[in-house]
C-alpha atoms as a PDB file:
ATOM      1  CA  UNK A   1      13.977  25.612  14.416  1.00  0.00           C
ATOM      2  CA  UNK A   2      10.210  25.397  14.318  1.00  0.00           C
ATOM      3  CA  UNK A   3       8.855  29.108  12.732  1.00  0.00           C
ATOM      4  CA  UNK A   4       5.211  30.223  13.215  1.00  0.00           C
ATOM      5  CA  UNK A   5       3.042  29.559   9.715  1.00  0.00           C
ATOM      6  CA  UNK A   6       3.125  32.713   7.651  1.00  0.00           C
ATOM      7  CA  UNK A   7       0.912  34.193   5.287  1.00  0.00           C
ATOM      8  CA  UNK A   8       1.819  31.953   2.559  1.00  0.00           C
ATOM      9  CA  UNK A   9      -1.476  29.669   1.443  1.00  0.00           C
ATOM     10  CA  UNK A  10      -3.393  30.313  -1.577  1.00  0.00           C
ATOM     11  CA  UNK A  11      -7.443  30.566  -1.795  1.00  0.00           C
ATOM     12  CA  UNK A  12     -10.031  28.702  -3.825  1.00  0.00           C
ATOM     13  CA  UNK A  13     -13.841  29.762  -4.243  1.00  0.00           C
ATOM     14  CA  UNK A  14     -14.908  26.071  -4.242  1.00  0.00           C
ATOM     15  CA  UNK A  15     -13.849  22.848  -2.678  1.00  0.00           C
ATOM     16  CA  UNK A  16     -15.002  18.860  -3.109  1.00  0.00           C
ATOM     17  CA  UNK A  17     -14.363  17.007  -0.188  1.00  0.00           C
ATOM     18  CA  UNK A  18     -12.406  13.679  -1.233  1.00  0.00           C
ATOM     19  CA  UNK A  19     -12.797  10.842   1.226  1.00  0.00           C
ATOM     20  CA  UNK A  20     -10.230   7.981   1.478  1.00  0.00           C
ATOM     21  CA  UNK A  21     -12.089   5.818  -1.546  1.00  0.00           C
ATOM     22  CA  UNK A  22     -11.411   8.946  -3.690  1.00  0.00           C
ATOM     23  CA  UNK A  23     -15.009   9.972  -3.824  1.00  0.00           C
ATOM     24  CA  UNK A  24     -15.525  13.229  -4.670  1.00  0.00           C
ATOM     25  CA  UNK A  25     -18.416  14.938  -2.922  1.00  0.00           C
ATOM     26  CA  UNK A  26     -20.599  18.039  -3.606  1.00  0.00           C
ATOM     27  CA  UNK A  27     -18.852  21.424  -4.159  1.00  0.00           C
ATOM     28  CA  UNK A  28     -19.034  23.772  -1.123  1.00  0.00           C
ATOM     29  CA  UNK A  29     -19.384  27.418  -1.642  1.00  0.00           C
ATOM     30  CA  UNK A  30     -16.854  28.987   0.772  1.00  0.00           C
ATOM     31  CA  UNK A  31     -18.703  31.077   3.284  1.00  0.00           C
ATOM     32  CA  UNK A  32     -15.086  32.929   4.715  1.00  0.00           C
ATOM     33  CA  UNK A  33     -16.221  32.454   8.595  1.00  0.00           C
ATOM     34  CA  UNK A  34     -13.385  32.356  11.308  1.00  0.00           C
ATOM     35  CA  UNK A  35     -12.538  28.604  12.302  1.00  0.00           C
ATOM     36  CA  UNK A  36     -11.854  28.188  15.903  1.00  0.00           C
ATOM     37  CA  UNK A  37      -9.619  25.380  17.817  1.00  0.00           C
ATOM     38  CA  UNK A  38     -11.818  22.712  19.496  1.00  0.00           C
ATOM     39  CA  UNK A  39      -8.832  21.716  21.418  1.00  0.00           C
ATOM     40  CA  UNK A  40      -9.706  24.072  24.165  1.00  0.00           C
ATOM     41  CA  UNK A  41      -5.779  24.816  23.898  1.00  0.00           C
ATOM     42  CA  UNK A  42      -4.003  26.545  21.064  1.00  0.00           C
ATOM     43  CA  UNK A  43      -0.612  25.146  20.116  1.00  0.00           C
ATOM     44  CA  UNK A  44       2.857  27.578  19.524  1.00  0.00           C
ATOM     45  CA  UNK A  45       2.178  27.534  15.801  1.00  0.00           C
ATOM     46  CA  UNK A  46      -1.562  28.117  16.172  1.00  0.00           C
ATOM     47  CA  UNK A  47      -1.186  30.968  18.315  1.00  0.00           C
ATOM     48  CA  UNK A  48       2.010  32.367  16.267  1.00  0.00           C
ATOM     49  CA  UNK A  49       0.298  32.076  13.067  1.00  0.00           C
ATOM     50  CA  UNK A  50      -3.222  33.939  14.565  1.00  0.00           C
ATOM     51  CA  UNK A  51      -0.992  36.622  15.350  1.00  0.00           C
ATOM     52  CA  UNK A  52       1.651  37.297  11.994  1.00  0.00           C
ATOM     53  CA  UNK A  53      -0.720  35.918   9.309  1.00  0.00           C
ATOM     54  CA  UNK A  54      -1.135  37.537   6.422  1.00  0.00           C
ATOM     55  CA  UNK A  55      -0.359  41.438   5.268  1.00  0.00           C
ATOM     56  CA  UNK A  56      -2.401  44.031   6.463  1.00  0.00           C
ATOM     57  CA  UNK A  57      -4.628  44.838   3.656  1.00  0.00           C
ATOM     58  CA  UNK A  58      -3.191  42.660   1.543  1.00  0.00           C
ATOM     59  CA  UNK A  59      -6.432  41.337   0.500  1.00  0.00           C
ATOM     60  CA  UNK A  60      -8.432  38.111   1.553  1.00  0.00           C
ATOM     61  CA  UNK A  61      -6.475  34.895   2.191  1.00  0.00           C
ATOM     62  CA  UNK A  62      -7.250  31.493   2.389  1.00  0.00           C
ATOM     63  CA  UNK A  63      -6.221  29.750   6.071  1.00  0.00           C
ATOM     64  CA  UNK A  64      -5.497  25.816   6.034  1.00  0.00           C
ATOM     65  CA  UNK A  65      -5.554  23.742   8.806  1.00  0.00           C
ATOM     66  CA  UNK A  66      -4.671  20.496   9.993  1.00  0.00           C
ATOM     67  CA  UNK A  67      -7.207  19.036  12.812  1.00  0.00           C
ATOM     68  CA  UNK A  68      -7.123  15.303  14.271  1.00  0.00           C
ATOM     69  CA  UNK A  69     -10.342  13.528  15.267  1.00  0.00           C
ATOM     70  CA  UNK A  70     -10.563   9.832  17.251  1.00  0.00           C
ATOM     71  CA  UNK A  71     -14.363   9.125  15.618  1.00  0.00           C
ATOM     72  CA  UNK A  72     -14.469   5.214  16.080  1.00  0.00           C
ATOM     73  CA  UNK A  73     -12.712   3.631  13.026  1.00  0.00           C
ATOM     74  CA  UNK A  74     -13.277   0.170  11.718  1.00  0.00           C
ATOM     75  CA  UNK A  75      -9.977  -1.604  10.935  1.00  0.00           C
ATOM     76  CA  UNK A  76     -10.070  -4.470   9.345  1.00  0.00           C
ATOM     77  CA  UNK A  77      -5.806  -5.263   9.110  1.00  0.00           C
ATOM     78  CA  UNK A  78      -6.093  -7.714  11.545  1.00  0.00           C
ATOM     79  CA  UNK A  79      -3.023  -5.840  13.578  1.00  0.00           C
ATOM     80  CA  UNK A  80      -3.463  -4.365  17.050  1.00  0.00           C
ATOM     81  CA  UNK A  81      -3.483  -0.638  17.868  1.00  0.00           C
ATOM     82  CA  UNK A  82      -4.089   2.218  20.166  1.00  0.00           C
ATOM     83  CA  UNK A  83      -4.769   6.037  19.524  1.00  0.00           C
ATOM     84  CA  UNK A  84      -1.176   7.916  20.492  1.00  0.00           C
ATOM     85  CA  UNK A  85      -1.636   9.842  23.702  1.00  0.00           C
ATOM     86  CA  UNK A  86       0.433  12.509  21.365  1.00  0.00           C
ATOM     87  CA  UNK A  87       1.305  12.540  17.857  1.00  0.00           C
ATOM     88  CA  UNK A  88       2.490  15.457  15.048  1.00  0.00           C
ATOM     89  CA  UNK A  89       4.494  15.925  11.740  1.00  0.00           C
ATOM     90  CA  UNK A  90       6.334  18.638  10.790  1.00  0.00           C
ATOM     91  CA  UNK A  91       4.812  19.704   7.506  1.00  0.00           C
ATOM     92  CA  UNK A  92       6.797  22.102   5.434  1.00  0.00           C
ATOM     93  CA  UNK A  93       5.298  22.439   2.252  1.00  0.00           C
ATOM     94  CA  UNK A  94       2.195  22.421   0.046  1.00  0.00           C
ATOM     95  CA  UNK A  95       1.796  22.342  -3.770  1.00  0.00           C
ATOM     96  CA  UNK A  96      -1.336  22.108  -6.115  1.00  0.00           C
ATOM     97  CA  UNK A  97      -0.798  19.788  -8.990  1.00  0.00           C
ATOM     98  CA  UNK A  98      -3.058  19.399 -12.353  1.00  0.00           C
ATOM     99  CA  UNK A  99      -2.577  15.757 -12.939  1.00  0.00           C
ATOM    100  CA  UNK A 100      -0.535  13.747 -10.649  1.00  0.00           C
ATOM    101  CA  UNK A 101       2.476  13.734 -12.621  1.00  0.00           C
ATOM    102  CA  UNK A 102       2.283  17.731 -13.104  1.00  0.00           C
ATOM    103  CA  UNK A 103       5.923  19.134 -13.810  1.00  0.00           C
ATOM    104  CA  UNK A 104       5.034  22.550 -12.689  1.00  0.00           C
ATOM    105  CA  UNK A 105       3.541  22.147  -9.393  1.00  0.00           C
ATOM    106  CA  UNK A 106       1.735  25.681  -7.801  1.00  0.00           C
ATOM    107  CA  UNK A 107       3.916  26.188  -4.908  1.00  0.00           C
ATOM    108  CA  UNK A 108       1.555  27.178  -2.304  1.00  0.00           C
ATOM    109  CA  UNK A 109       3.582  27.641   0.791  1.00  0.00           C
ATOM    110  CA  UNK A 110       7.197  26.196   1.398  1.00  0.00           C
ATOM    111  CA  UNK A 111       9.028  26.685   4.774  1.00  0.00           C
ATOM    112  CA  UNK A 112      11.740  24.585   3.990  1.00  0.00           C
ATOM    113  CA  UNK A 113      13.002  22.614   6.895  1.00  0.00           C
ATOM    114  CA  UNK A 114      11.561  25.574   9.034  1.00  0.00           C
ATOM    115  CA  UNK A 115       8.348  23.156   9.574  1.00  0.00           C
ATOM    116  CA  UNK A 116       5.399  23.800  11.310  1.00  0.00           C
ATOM    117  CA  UNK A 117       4.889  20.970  14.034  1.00  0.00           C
ATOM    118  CA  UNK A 118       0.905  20.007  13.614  1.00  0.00           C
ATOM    119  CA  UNK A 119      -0.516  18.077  16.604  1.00  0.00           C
ATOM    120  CA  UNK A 120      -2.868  14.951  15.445  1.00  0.00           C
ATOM    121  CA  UNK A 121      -4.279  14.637  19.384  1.00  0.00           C
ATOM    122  CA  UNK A 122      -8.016  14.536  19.065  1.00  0.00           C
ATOM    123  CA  UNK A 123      -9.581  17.835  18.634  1.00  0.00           C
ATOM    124  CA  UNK A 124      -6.056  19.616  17.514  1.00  0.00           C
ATOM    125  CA  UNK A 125      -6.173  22.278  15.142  1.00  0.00           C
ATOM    126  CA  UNK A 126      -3.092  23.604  14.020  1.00  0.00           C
ATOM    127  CA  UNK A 127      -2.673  26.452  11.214  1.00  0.00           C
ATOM    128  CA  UNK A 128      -0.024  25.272   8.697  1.00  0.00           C
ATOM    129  CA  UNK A 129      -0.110  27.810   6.107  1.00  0.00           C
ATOM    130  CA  UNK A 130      -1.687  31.058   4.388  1.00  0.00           C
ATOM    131  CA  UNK A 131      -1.226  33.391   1.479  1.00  0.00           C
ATOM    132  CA  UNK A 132      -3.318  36.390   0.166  1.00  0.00           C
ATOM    133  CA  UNK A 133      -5.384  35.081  -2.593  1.00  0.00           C
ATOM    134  CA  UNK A 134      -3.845  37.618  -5.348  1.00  0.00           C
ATOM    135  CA  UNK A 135      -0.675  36.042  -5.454  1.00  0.00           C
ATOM    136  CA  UNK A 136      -2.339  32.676  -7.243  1.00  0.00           C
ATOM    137  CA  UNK A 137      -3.793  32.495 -10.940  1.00  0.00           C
ATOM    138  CA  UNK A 138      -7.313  31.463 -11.877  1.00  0.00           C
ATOM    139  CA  UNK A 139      -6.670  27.625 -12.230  1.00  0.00           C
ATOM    140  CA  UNK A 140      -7.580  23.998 -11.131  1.00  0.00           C
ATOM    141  CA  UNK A 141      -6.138  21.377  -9.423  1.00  0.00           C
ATOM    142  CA  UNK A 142      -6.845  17.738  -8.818  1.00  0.00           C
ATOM    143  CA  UNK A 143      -3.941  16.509  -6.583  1.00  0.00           C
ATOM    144  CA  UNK A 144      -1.700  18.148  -3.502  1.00  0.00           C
ATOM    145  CA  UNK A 145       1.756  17.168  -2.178  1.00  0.00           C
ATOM    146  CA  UNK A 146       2.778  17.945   1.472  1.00  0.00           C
ATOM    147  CA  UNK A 147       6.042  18.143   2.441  1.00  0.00           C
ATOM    148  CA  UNK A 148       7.338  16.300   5.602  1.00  0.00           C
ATOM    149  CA  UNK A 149       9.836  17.113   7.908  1.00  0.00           C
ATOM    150  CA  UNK A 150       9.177  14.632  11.336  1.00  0.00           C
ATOM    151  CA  UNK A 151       7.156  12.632  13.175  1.00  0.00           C
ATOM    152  CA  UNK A 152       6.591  12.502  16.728  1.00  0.00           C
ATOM    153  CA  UNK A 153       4.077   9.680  18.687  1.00  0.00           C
ATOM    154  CA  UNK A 154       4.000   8.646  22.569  1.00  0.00           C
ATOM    155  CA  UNK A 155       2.252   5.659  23.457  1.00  0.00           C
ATOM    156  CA  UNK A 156       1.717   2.996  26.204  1.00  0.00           C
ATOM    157  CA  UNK A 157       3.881   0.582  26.104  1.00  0.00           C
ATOM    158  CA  UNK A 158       5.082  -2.078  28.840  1.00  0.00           C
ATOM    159  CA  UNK A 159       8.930  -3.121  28.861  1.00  0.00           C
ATOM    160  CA  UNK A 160      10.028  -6.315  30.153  1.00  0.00           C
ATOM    161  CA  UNK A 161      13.840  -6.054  31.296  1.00  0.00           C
ATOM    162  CA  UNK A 162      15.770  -7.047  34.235  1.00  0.00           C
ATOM    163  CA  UNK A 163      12.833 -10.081  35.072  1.00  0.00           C
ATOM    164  CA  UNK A 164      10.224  -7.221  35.190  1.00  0.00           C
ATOM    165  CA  UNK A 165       7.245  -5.979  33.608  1.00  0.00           C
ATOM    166  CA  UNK A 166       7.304  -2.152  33.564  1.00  0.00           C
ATOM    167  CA  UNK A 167       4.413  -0.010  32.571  1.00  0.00           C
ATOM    168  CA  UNK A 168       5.076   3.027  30.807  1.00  0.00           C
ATOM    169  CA  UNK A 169       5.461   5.444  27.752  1.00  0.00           C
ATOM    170  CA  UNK A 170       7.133   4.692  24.572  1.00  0.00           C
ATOM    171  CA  UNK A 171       8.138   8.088  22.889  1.00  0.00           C
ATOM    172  CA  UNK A 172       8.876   7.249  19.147  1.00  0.00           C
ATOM    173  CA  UNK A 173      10.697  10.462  16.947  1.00  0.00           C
ATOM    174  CA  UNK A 174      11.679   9.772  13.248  1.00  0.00           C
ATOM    175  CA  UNK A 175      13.533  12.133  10.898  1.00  0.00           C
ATOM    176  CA  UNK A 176      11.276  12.558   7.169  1.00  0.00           C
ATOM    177  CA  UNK A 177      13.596  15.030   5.834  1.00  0.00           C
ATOM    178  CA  UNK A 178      17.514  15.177   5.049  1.00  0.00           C
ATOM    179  CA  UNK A 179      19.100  17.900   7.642  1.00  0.00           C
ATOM    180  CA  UNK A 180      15.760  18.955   9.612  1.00  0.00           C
ATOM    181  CA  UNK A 181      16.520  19.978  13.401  1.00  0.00           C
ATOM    182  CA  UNK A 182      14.756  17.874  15.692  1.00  0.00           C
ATOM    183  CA  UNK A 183      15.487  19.046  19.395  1.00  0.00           C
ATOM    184  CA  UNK A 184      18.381  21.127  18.463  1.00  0.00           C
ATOM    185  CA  UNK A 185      20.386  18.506  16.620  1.00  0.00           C
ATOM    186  CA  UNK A 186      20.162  18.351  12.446  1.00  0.00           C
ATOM    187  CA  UNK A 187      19.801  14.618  11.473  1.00  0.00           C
ATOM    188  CA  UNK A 188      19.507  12.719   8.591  1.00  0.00           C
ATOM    189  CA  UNK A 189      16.635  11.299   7.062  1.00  0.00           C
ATOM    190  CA  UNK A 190      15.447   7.980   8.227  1.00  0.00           C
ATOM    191  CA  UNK A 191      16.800   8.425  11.815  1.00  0.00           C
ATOM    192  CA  UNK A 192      15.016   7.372  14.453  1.00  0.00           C
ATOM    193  CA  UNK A 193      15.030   7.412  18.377  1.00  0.00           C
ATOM    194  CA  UNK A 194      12.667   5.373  20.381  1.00  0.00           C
ATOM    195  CA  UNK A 195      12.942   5.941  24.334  1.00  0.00           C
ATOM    196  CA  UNK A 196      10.877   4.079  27.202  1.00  0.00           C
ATOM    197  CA  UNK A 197       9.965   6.386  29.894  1.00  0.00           C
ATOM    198  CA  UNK A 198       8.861   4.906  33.496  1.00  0.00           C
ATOM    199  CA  UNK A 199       9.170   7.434  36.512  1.00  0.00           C
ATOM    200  CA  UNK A 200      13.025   8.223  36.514  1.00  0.00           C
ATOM    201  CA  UNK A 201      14.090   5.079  34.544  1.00  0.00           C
ATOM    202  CA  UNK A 202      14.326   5.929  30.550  1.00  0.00           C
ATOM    203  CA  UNK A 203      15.477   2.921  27.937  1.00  0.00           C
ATOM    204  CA  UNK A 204      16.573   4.987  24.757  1.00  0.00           C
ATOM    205  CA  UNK A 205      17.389   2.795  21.483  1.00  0.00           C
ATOM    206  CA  UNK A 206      18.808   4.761  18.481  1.00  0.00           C
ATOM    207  CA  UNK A 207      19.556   4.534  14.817  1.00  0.00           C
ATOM    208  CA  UNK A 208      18.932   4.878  11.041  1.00  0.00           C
ATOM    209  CA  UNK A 209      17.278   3.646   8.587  1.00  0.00           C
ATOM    210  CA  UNK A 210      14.110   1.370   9.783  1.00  0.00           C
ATOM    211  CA  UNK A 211      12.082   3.445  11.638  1.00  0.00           C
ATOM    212  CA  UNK A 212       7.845   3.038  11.686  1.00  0.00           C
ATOM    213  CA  UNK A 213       6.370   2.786   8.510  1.00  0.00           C
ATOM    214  CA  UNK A 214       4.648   6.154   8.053  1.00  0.00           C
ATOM    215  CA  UNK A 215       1.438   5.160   5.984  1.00  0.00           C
ATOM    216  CA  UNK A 216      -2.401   5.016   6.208  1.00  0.00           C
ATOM    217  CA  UNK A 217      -5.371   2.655   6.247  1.00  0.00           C
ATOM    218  CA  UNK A 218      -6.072   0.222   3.598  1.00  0.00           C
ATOM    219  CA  UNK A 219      -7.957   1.378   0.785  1.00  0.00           C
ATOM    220  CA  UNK A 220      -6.921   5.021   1.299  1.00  0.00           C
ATOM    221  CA  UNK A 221      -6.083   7.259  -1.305  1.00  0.00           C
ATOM    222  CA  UNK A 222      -2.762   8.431  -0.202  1.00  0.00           C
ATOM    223  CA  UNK A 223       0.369   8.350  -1.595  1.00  0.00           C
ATOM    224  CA  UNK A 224       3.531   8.070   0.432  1.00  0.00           C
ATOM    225  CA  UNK A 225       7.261   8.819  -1.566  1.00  0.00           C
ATOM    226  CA  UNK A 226      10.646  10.125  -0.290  1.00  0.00           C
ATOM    227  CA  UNK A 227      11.848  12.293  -2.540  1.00  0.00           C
ATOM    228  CA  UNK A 228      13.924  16.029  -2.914  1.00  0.00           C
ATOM    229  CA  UNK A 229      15.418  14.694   0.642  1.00  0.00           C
ATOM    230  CA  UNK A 230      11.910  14.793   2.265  1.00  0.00           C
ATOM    231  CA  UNK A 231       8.871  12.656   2.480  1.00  0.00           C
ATOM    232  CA  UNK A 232       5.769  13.922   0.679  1.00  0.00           C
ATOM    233  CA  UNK A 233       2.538  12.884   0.832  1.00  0.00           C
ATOM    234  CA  UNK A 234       0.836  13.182  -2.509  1.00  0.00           C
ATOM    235  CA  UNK A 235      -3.523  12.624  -2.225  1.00  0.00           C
ATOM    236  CA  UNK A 236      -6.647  13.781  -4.474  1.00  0.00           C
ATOM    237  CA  UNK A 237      -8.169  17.001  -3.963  1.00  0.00           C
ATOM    238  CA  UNK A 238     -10.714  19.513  -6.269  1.00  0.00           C
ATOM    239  CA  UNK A 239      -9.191  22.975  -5.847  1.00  0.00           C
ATOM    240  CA  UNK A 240      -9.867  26.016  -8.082  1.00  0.00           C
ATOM    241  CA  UNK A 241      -7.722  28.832  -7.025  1.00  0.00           C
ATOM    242  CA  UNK A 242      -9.749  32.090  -7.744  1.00  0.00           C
ATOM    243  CA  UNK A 243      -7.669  35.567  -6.873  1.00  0.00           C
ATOM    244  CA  UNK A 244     -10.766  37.957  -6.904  1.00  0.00           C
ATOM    245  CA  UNK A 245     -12.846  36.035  -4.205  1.00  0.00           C
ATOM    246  CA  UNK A 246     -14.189  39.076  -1.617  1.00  0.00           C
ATOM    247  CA  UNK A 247     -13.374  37.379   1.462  1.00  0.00           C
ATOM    248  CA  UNK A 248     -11.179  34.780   3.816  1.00  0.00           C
ATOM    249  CA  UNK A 249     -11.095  30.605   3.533  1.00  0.00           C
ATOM    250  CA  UNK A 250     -10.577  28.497   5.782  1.00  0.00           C
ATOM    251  CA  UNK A 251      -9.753  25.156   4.360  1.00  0.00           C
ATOM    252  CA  UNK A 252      -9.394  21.635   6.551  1.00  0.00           C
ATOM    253  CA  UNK A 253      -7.643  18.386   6.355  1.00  0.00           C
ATOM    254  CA  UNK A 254      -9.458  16.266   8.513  1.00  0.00           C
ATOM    255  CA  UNK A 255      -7.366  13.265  10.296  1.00  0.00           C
ATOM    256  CA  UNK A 256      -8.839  10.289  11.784  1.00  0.00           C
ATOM    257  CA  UNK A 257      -5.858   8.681  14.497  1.00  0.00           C
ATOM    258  CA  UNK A 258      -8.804   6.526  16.084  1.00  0.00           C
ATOM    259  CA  UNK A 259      -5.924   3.654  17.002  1.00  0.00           C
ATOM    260  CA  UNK A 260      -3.909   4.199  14.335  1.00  0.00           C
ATOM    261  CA  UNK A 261      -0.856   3.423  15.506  1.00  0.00           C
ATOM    262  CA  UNK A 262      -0.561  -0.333  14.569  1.00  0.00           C
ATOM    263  CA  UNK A 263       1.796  -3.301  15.120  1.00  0.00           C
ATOM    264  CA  UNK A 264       1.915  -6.814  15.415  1.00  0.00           C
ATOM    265  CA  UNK A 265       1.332  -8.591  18.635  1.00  0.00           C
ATOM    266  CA  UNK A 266       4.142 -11.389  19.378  1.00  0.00           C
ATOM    267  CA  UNK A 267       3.354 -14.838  20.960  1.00  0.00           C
ATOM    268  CA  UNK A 268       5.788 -14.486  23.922  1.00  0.00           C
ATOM    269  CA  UNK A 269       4.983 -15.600  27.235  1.00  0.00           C
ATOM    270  CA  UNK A 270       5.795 -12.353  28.633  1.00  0.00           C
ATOM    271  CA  UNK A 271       3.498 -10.497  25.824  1.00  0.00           C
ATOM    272  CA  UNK A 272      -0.229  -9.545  26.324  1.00  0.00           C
ATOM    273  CA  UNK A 273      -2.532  -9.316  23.555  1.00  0.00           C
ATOM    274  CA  UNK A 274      -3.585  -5.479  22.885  1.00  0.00           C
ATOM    275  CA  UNK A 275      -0.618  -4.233  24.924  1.00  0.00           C
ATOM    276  CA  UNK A 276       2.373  -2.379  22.753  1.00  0.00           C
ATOM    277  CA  UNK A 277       4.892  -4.514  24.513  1.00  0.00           C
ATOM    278  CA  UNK A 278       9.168  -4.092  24.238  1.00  0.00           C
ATOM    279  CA  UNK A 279      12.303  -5.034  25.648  1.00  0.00           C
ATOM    280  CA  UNK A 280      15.490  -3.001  26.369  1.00  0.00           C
ATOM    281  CA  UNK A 281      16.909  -3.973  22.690  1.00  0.00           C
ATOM    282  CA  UNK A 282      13.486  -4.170  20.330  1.00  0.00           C
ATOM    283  CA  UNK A 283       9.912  -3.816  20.369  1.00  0.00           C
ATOM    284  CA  UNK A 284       7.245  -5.507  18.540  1.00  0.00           C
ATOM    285  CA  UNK A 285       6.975  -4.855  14.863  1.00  0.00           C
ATOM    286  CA  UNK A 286       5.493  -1.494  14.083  1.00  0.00           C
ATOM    287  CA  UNK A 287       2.875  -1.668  10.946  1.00  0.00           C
ATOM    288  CA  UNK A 288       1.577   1.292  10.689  1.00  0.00           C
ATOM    289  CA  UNK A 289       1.905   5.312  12.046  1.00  0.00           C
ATOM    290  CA  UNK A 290      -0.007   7.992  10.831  1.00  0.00           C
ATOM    291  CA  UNK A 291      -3.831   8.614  10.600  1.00  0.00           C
ATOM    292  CA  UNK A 292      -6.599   6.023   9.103  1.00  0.00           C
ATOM    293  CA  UNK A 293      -8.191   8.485   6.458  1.00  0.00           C
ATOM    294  CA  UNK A 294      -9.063  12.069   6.225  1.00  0.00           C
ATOM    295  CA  UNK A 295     -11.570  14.330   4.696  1.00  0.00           C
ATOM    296  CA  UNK A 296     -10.783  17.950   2.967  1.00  0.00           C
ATOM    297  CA  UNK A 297     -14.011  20.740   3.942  1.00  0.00           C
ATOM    298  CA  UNK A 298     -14.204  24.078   3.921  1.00  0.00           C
ATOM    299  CA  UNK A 299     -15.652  26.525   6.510  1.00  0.00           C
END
C-alpha cells in the first residue's frame, strides 16, 4: 500500500535548473524557506509527509517535491491532446548519478513498491521524499533516476457502442513496476486497465503488455528504461550534496501536462476531430502520457 514520504531525501547547497533542451541555467543559492501547496488542497502523501518528516533534531533536510503546471505548451507532433482532468505516478525511488552510466548510484530515498502517489493536476504539489542532510557526502552529480511504480490518467472520452455516442470519462491505470499493489491487487508490470465511465454504465477493457506509451515531448531530455522490474526515468540535473549546510531545501521538479496526453485521431465517420474517441473493444491509438517538459528550482 501507498506509505506517507519519509525523511529520506538528501540536501544540496546549490542547484542549476535544467530545462528540456538540457540547458543548464544559473546556480541558485538555496535560501531554506517553507514551500507551500498552490493546490489549495493537500493530497494523503502531502499531508502525511508534513507531519512524520524528518527526525527531530536530526539536523536540516532537504524536501523534494513534485508540482504539475498547465502553462500553454506549443506542440508541434502533429497528434491531438487534452490536459487529464487527473493524472499521478507512483514514484518510489531517487538516486544521484556522476555520469550517466555511474555504477554506484547515491541512493537518495527508496520506498520500494511502497510508492508515493504524486498528483500532476495543475497546481499539485506533492512531497515525495526527504533525508537529513548528514547522512550524504560532499559530492556532485550530473544525472537522477526516479523510480516508477504506476500511472493513473482520467480523461474525456466519447464511446460509440450499441448505435450510440456516449459522452464520458476514460480512466486509464498501468502497472510500471513488477508486483506493485494497485487498488489492493499486486500486478505485473505492463498491465493495464482502461474503463469508460458514463452515469451508471462502465465499459472496462483489461490486459498486459501494450498499455500508453509513458514518454515526453520531443526534444526533451528524458530518458525512459524498464529495468530492476520498474520503470525509471533517468534526466540531467547539477546537484552538489553538501552535509554541513545550516538550514532546510526545498527542491522542485516542475511538470508541464498542458495537453499532454496525446493520440491519434482516426478518420471514422463516427470520430470527431479533437475528441479522445473509443468503442467497447479499442480506442484510438495512444501516443503519448506523461508531462511535456519540466524544470528543476529551488526555493
Amino acid at each position: 500500500m501507498p506509505r506517507p514520504a519519509h525523511a529520506l531525501f538528501a540536501s544540496s547547497l546549490m542547484l542549476a535548473c535544467i530545462g528540456p533542451d538540457g540547458d543548464v541555467g544559473d546556480l541558485l543559492d538555496e535560501s531554506g524557506s517553507e514551500s507551500q501547496s498552490e493546490s489549495g488542497s493537500e493530497s494523503q502523501s502531502e499531508t502525511d509527509a508534513g507531519e512524520e518528516s524528518g527526525s527531530e533534531g536530526a539536523g536540516p533536510e532537504v524536501v523534494i517535491h513534485v508540482r504539475a503546471n498547465d502553462v500553454p505548451f506549443d506542440h508541434q507532433d502533429g497528434f491531438a491532446g487534452q490536459t487529464p482532468m487527473a493524472q499521478a505516478y507512483g514514484v518510489t525511488s531517487l538516486r544521484l548519478l556522476d555520469g550517466r552510466q555511474d555504477p554506484e548510484p547515491q541512493i537518495i530515498f527508496d520506498h520500494g513498491l511502497d510508492y508515493v502517489e504524486a498528483s500532476f493536476a495543475p497546481g499539485a504539489d506533492t512531497v515525495v521524499g526527504s533525508a537529513v542532510a548528514s547522512t550524504l557526502p560532499a559530492a556532485s552529480y550530473d544525472w537522477a533516476r526516479v523510480g516508477l511504480s504506476h500511472v493513473r490518467i482520467d480523461i474525456d472520452a466519447t464511446m460509440h457502442a450499441m448505435g450510440l455516442d456516449i459522452d464520458g470519462e476514460f480512466d486509464v491505470v498501468t502497472a510500471l513496476a513488477e508486483g506493485v499493489e494497485i487498488d489492493g491487487e499486486a500486478r505485473v508490470m505492463g498491465w493495464w486497465r482502461y474503463v469508460f465511465n458514463a452515469g451508471a454504465q462502465s465499459f472496462p477493457l483489461e490486459g498486459t503488455g501494450g498499455g500508453p506509451p509513458l514518454g515526453v515531448a520531443p526534444g526533451a531530455t528524458v530518458e525512459v528504461v524498464e529495468e530492476e522490474g520498474e520503470t525509471a526515468l533517468y534526466f540531467p540535473v547539477l546537484l552538489a550534496t553538501d552535509p554541513t549546510i545550516a538550514s532546510d531545501v526545498h527542491i522542485v521538479m516542475d511538470f508541464n501536462v498542458d495537453g499532454s496526453f496525446r493520440w491519434i485521431d482516426e478518420d471514422s465517420p463516427d470520430f470527431a476531430t479533437g475528441v479522445f474517441d473509443t468503442t467497447s473493444t479499442t480506442t484510438e491509438m495512444i501516443r503519448r502520457v506523461g508531462a511535456n517538459d519540466y524544470e528543476i528550482y529551488s526555493e
